[in-house]
PDB file of N, CA and C in Angstrom:
ATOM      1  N   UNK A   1      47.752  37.329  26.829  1.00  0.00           N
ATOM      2  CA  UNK A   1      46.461  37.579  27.444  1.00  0.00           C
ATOM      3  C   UNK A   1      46.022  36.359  28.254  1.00  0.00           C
ATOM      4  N   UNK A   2      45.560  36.270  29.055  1.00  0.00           N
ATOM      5  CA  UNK A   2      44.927  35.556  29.903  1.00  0.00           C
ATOM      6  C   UNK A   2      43.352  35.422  29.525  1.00  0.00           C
ATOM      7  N   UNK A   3      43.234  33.984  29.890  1.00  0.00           N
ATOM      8  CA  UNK A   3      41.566  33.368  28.994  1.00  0.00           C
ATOM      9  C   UNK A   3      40.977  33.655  30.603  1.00  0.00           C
ATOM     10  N   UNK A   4      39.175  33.593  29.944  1.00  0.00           N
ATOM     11  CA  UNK A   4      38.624  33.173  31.274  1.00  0.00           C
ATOM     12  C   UNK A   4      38.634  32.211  31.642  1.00  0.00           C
ATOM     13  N   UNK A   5      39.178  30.784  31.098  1.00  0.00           N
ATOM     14  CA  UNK A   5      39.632  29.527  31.857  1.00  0.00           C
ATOM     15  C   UNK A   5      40.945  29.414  33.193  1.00  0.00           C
ATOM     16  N   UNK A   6      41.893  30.921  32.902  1.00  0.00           N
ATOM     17  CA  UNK A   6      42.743  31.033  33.627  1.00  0.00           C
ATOM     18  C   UNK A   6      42.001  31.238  34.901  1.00  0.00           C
ATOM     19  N   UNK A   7      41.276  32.753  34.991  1.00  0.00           N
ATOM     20  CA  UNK A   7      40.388  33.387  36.081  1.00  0.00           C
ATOM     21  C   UNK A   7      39.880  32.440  36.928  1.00  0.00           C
ATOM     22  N   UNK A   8      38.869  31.422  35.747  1.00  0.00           N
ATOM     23  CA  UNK A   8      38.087  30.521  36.691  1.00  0.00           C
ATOM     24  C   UNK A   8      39.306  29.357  37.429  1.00  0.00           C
ATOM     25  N   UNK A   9      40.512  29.522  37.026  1.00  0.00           N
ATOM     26  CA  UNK A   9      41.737  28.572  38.271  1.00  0.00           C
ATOM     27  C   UNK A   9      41.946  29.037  39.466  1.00  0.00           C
ATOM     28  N   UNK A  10      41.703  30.471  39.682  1.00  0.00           N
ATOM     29  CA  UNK A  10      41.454  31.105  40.966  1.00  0.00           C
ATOM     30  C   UNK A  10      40.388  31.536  41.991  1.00  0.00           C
ATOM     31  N   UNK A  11      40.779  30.647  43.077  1.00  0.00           N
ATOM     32  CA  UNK A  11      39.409  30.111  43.894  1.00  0.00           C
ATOM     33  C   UNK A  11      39.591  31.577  45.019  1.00  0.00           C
ATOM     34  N   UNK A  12      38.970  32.665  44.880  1.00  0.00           N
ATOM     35  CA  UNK A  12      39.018  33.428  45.566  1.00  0.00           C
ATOM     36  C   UNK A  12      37.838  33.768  46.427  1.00  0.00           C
ATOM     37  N   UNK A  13      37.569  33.853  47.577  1.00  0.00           N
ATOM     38  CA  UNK A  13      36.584  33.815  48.956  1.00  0.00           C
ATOM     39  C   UNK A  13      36.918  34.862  49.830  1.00  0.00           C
ATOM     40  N   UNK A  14      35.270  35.286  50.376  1.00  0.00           N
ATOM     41  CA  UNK A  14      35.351  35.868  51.473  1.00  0.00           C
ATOM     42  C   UNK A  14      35.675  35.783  53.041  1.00  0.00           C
ATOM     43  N   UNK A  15      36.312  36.414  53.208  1.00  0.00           N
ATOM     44  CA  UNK A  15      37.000  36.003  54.778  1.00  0.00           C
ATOM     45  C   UNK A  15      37.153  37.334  55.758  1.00  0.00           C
ATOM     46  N   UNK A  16      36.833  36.738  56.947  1.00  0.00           N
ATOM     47  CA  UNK A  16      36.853  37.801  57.820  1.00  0.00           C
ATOM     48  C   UNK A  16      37.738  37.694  58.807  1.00  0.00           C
ATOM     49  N   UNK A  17      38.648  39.059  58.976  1.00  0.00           N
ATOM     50  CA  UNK A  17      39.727  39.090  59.620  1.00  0.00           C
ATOM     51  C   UNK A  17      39.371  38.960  61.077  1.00  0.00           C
ATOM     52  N   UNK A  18      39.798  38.049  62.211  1.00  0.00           N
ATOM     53  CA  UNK A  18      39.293  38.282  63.166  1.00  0.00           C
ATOM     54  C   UNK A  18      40.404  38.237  64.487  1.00  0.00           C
ATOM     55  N   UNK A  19      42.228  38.861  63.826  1.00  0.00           N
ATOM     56  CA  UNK A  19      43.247  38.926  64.461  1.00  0.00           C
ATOM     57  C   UNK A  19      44.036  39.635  63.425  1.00  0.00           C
ATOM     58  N   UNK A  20      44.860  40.653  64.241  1.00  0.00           N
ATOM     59  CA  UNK A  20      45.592  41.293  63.606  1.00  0.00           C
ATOM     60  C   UNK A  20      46.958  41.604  64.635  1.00  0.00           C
ATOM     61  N   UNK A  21      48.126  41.051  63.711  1.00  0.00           N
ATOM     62  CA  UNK A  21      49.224  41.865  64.838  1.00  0.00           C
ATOM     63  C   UNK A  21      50.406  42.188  64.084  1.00  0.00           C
ATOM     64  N   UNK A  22      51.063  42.762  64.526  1.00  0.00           N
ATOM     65  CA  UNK A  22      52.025  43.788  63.931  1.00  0.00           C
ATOM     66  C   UNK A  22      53.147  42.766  63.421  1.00  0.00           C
ATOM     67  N   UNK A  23      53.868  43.010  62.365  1.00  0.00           N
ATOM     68  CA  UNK A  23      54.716  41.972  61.538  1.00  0.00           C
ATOM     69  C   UNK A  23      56.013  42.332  61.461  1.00  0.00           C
ATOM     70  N   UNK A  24      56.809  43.192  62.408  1.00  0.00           N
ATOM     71  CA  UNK A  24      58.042  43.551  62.558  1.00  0.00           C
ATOM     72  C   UNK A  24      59.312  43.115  62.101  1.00  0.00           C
ATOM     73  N   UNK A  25      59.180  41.648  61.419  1.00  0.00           N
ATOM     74  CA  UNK A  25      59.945  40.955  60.529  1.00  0.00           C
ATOM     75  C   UNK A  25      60.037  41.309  59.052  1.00  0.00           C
ATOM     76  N   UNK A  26      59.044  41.763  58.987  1.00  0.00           N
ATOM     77  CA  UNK A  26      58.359  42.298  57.416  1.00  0.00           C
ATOM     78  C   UNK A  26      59.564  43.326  56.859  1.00  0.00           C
ATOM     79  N   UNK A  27      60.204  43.283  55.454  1.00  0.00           N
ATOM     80  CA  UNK A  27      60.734  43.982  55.381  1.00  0.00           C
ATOM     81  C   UNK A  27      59.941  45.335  55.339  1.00  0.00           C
ATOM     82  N   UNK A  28      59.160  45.420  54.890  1.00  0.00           N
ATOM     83  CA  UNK A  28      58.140  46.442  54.463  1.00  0.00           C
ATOM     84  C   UNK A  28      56.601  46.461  55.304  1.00  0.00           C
ATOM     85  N   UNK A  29      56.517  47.643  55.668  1.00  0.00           N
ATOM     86  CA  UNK A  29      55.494  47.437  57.060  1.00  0.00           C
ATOM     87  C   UNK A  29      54.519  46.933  56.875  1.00  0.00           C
ATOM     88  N   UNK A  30      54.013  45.699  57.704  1.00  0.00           N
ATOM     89  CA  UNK A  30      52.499  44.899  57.336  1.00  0.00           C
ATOM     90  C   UNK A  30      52.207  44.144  58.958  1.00  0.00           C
ATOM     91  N   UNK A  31      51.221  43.787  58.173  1.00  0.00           N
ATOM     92  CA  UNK A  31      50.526  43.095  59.508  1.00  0.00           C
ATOM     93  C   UNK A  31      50.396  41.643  59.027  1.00  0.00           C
ATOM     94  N   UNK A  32      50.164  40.831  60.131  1.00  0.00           N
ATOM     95  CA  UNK A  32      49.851  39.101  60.270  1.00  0.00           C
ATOM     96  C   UNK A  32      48.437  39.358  60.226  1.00  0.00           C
ATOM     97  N   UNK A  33      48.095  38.557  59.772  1.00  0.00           N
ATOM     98  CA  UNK A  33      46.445  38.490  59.599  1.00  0.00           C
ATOM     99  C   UNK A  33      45.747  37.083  59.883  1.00  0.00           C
ATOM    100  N   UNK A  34      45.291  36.843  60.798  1.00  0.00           N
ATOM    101  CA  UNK A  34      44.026  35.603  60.550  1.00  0.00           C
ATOM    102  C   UNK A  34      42.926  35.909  60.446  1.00  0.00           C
ATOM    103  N   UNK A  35      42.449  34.979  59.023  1.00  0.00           N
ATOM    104  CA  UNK A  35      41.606  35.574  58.674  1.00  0.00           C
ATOM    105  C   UNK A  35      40.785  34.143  58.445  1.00  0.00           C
ATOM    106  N   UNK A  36      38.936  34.319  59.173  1.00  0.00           N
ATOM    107  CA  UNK A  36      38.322  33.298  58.825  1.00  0.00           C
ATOM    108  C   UNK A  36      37.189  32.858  57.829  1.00  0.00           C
ATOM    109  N   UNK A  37      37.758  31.933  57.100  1.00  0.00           N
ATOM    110  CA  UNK A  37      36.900  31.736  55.721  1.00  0.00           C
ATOM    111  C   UNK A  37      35.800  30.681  55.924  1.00  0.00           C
ATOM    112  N   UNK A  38      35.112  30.549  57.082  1.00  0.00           N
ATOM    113  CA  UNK A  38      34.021  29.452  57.167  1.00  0.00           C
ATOM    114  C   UNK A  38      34.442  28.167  57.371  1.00  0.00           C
ATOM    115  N   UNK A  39      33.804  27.669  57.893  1.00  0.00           N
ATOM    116  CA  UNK A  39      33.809  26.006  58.100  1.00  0.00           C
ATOM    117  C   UNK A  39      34.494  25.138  57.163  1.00  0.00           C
ATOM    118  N   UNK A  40      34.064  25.325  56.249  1.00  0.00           N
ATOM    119  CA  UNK A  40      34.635  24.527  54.968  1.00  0.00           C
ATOM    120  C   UNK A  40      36.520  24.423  54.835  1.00  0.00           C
ATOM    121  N   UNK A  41      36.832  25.730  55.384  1.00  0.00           N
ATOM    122  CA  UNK A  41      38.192  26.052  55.079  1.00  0.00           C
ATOM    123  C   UNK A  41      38.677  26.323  56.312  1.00  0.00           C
ATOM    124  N   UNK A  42      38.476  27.006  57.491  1.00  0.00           N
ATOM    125  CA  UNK A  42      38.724  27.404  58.916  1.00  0.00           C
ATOM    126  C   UNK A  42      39.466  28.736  58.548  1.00  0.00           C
ATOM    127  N   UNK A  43      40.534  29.073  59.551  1.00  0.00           N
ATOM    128  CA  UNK A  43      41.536  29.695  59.659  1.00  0.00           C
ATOM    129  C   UNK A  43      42.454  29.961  59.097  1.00  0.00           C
ATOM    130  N   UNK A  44      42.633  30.861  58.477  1.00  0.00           N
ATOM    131  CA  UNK A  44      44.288  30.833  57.460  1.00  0.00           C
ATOM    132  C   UNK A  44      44.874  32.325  57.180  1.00  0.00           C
ATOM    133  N   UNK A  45      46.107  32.184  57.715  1.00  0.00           N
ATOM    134  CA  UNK A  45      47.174  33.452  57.820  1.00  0.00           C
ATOM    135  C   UNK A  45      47.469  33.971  56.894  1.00  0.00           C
ATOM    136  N   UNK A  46      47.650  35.301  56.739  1.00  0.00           N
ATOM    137  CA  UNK A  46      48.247  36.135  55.996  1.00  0.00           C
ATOM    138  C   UNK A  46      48.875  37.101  56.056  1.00  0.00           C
ATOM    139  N   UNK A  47      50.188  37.613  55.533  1.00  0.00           N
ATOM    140  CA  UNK A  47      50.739  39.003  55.644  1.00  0.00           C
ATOM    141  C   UNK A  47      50.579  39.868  55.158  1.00  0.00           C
ATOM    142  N   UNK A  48      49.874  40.990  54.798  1.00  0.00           N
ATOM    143  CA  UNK A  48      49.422  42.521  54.337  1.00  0.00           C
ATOM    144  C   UNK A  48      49.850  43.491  54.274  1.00  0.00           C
ATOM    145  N   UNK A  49      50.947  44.046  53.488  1.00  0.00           N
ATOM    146  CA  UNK A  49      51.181  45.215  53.564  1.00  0.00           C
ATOM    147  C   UNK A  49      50.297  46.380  53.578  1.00  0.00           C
ATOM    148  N   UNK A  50      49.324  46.801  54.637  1.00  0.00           N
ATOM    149  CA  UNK A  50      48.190  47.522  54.237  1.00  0.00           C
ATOM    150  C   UNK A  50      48.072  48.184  55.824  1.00  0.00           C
ATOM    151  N   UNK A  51      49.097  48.692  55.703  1.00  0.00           N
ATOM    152  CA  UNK A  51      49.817  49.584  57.261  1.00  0.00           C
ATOM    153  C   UNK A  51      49.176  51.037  57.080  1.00  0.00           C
ATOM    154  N   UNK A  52      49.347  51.656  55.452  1.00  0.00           N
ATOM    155  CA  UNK A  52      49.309  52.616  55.488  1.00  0.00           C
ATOM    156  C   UNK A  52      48.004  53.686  55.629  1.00  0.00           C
ATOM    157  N   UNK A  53      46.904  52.677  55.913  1.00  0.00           N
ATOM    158  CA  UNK A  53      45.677  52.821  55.740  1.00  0.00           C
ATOM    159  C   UNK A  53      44.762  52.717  56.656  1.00  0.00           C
ATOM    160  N   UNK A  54      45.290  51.206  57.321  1.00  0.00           N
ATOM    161  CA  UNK A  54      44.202  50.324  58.508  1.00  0.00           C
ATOM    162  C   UNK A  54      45.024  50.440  59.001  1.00  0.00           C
ATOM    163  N   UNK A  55      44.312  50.731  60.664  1.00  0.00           N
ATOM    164  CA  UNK A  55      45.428  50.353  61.738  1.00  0.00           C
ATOM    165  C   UNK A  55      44.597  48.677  62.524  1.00  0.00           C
ATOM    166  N   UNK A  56      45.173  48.174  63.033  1.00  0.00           N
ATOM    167  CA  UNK A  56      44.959  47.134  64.096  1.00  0.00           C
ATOM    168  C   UNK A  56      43.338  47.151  64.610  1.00  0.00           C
ATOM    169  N   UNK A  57      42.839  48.055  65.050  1.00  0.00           N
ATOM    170  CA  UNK A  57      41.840  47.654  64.965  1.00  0.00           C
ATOM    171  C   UNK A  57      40.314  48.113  64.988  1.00  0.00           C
ATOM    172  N   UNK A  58      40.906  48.463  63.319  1.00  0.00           N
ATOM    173  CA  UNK A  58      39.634  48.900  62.433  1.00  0.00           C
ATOM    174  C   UNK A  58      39.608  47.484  61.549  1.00  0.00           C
ATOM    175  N   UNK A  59      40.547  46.666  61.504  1.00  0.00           N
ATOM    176  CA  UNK A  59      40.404  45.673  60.238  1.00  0.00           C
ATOM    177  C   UNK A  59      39.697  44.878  61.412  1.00  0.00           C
ATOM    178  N   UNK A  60      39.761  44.441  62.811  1.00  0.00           N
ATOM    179  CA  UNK A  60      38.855  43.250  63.170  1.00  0.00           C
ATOM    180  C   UNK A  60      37.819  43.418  62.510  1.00  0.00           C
ATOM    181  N   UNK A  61      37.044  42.088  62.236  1.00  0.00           N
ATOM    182  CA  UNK A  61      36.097  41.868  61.640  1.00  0.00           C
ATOM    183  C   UNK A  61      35.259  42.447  60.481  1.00  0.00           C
ATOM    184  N   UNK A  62      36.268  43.043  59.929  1.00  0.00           N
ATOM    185  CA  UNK A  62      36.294  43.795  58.380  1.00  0.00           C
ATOM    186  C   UNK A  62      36.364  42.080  57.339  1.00  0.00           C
ATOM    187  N   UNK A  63      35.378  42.317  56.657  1.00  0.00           N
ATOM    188  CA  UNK A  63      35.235  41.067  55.336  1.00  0.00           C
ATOM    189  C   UNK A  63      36.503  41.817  54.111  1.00  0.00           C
ATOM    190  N   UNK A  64      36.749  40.584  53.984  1.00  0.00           N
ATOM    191  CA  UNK A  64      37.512  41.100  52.974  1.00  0.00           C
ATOM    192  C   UNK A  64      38.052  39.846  51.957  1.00  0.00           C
ATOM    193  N   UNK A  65      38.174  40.141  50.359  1.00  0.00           N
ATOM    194  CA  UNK A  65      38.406  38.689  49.480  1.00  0.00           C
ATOM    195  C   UNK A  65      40.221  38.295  49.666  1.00  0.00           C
ATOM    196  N   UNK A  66      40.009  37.223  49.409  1.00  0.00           N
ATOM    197  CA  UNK A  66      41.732  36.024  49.127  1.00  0.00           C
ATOM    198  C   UNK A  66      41.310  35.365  48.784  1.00  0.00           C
ATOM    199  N   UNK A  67      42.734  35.066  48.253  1.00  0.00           N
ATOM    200  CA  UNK A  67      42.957  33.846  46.988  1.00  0.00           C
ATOM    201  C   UNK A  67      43.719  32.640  47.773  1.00  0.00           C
ATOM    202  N   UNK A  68      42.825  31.564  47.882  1.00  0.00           N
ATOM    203  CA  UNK A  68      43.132  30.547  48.852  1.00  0.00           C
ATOM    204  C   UNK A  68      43.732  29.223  48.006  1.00  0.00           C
ATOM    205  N   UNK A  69      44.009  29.718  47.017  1.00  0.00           N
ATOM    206  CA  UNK A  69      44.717  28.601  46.203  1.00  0.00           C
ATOM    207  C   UNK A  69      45.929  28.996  45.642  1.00  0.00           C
ATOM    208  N   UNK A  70      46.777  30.128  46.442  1.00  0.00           N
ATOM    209  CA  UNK A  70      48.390  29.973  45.764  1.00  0.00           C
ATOM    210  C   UNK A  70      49.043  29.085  46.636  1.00  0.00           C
ATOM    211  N   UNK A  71      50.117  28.806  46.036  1.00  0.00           N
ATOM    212  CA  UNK A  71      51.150  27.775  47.250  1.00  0.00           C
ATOM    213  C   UNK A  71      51.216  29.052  48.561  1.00  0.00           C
ATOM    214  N   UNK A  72      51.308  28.190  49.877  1.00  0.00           N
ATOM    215  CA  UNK A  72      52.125  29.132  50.859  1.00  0.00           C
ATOM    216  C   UNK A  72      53.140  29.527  50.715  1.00  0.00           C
ATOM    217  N   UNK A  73      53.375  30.912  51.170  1.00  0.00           N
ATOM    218  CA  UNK A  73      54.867  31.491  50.904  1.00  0.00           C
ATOM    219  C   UNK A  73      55.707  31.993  52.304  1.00  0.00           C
ATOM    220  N   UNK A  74      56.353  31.745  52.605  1.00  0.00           N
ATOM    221  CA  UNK A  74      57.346  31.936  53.848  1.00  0.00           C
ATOM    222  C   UNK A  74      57.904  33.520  53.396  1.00  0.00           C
ATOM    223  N   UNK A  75      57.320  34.149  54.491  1.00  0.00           N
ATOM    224  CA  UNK A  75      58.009  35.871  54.439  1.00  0.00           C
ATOM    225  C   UNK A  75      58.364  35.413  55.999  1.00  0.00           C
ATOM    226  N   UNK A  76      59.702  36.649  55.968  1.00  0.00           N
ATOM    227  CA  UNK A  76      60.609  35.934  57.181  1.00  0.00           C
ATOM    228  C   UNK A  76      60.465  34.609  58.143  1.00  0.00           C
ATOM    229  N   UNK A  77      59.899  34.421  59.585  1.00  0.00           N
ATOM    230  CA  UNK A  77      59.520  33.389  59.926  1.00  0.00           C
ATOM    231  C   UNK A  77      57.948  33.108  60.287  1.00  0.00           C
ATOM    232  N   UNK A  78      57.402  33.853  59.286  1.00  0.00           N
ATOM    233  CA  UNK A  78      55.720  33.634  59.115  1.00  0.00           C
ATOM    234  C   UNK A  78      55.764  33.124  57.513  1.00  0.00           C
ATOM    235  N   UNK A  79      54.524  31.807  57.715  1.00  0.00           N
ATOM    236  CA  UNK A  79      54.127  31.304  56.671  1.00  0.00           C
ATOM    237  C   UNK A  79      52.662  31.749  56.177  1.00  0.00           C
ATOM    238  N   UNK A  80      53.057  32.413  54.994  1.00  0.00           N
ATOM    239  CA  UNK A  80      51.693  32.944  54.689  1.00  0.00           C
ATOM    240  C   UNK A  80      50.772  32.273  53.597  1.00  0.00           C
ATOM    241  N   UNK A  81      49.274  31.697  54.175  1.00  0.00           N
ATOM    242  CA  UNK A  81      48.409  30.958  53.846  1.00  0.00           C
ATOM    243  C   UNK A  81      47.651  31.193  52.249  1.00  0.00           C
ATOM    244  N   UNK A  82      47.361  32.448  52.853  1.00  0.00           N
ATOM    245  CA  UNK A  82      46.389  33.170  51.767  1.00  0.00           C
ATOM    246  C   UNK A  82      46.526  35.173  51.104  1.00  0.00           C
ATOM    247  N   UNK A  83      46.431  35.338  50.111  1.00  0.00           N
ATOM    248  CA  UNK A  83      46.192  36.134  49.838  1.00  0.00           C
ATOM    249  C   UNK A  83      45.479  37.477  49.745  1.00  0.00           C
ATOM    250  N   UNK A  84      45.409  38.195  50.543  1.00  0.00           N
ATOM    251  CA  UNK A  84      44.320  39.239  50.525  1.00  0.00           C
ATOM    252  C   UNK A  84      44.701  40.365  49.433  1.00  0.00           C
ATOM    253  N   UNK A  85      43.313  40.321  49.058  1.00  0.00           N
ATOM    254  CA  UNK A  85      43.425  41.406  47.367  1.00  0.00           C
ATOM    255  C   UNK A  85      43.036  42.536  48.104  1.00  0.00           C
ATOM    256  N   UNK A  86      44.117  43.548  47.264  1.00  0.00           N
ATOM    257  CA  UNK A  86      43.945  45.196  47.482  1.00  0.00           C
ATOM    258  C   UNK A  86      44.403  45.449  46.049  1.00  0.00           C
ATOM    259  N   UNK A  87      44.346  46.802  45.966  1.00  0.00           N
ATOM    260  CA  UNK A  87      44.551  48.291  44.754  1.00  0.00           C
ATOM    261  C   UNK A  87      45.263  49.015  45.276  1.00  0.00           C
ATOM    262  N   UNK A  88      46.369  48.759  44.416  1.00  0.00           N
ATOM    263  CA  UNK A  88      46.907  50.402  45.227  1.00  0.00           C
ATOM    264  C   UNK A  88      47.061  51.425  44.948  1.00  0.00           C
ATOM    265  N   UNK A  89      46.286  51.789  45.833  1.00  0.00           N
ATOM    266  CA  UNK A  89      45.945  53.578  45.657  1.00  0.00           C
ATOM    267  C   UNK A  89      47.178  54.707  45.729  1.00  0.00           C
ATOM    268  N   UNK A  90      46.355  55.728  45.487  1.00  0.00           N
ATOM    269  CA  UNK A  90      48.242  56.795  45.816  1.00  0.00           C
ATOM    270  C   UNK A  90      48.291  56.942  47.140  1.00  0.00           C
ATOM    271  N   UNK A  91      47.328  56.403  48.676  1.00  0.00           N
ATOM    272  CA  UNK A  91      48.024  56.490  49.392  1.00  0.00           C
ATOM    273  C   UNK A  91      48.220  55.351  49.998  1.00  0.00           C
ATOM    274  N   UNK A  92      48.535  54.579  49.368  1.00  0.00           N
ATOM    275  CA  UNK A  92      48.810  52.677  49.798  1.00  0.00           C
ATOM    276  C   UNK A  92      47.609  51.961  49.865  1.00  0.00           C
ATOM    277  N   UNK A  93      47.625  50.538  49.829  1.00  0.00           N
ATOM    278  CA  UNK A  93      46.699  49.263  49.479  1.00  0.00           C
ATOM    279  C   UNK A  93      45.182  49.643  50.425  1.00  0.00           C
ATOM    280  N   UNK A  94      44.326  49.488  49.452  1.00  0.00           N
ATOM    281  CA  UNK A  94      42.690  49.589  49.293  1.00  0.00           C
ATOM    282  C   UNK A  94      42.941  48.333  49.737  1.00  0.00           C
ATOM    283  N   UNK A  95      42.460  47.340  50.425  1.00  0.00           N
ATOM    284  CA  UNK A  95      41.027  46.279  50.527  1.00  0.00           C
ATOM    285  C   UNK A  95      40.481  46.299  49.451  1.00  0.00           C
ATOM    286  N   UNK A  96      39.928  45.135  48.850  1.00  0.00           N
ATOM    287  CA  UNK A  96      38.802  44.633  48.144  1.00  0.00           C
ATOM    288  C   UNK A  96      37.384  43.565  49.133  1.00  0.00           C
ATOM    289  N   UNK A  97      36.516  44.410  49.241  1.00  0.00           N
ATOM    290  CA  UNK A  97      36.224  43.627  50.159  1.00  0.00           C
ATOM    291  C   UNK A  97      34.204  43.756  49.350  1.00  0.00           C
ATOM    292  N   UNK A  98      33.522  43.050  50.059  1.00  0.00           N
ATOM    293  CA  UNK A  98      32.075  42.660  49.417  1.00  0.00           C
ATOM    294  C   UNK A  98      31.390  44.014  50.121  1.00  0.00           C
ATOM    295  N   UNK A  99      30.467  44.674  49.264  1.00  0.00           N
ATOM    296  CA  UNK A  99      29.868  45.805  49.696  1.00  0.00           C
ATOM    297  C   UNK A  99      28.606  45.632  50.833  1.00  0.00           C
ATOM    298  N   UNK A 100      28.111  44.094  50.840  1.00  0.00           N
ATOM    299  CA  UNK A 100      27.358  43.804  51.728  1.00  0.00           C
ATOM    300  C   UNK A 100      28.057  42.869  52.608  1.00  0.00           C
ATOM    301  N   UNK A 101      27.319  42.627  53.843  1.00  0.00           N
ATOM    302  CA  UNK A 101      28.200  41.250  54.550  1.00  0.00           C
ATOM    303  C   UNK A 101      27.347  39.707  53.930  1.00  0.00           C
ATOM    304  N   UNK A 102      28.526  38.785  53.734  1.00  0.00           N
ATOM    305  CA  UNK A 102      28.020  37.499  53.187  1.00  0.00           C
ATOM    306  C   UNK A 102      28.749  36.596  54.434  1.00  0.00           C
ATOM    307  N   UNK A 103      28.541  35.598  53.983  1.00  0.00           N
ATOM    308  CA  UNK A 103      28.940  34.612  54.415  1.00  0.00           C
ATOM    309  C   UNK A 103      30.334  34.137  54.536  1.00  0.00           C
ATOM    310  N   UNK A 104      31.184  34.242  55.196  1.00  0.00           N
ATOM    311  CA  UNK A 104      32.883  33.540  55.537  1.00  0.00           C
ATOM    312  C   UNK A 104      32.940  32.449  54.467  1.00  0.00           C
ATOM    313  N   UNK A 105      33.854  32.490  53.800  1.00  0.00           N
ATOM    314  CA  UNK A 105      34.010  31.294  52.496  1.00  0.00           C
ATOM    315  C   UNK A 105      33.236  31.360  51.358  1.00  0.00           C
ATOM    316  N   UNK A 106      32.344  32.170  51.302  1.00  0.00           N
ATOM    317  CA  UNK A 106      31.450  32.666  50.200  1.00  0.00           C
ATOM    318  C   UNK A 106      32.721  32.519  48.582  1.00  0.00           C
ATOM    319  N   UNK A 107      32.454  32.268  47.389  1.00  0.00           N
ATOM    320  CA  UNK A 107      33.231  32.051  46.546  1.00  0.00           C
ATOM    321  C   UNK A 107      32.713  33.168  45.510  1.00  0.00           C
ATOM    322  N   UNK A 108      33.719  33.993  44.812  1.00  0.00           N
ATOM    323  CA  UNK A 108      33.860  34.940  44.202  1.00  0.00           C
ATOM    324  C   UNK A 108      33.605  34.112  42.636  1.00  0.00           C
ATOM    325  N   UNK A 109      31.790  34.618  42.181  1.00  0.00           N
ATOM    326  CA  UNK A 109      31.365  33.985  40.906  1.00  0.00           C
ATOM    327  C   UNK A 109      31.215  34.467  39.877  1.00  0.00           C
TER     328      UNK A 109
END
């Protein structure tokens, strides 16, 4: 089981996608994502498998949470920054995103 001391190790924030482009390297269909988390943090990339749902551009400027504290991970020749949390549904990955609009970098408390 996992404590709530684990939870609170994950620094997860709101960020708003404000580029999206197609990831054709991906083994599995996704998109590149920059996504911006406020001043504090700027700009930081991500890959999404979340094709089956959003297209290109319904996610501009859609808020949505990541986890800005795993190591970067190299999927083909994109380095991916941050994490964007989804559910997956039976017809592919939900978004988790804030039901109101907040603030870019806002921290998940």
């Amino acid at each position: 089981m996992a404590t709530f001391e684990d939870f609170l190790k994950l620094d997860i924030r709101v960020g708003e996608i404000i580029e999206v482009n197609d990831f054709r390297k991906a083994r599995k269909p996704a998109y590149q994502l920059k996504v911006d988390l406020g001043e504090e943090m700027g700009v930081k990339k991500s890959s999404a498998q979340i094709k089956d749902l959003y297209n290109e551009e319904e996610l501009i400027g859609k808020q949505v949470m990541v986890v800005v504290n795993f190591p970067a991970r190299q999927i083909a020749d994109f380095m991916s920054e941050v994490l964007v949390l989804g559910v997956y549904g039976e017809n592919g990955v939900v978004l988790i995103k804030p039901d109101q609009r907040v603030r870019n970098g806002d921290k998940l408390g």
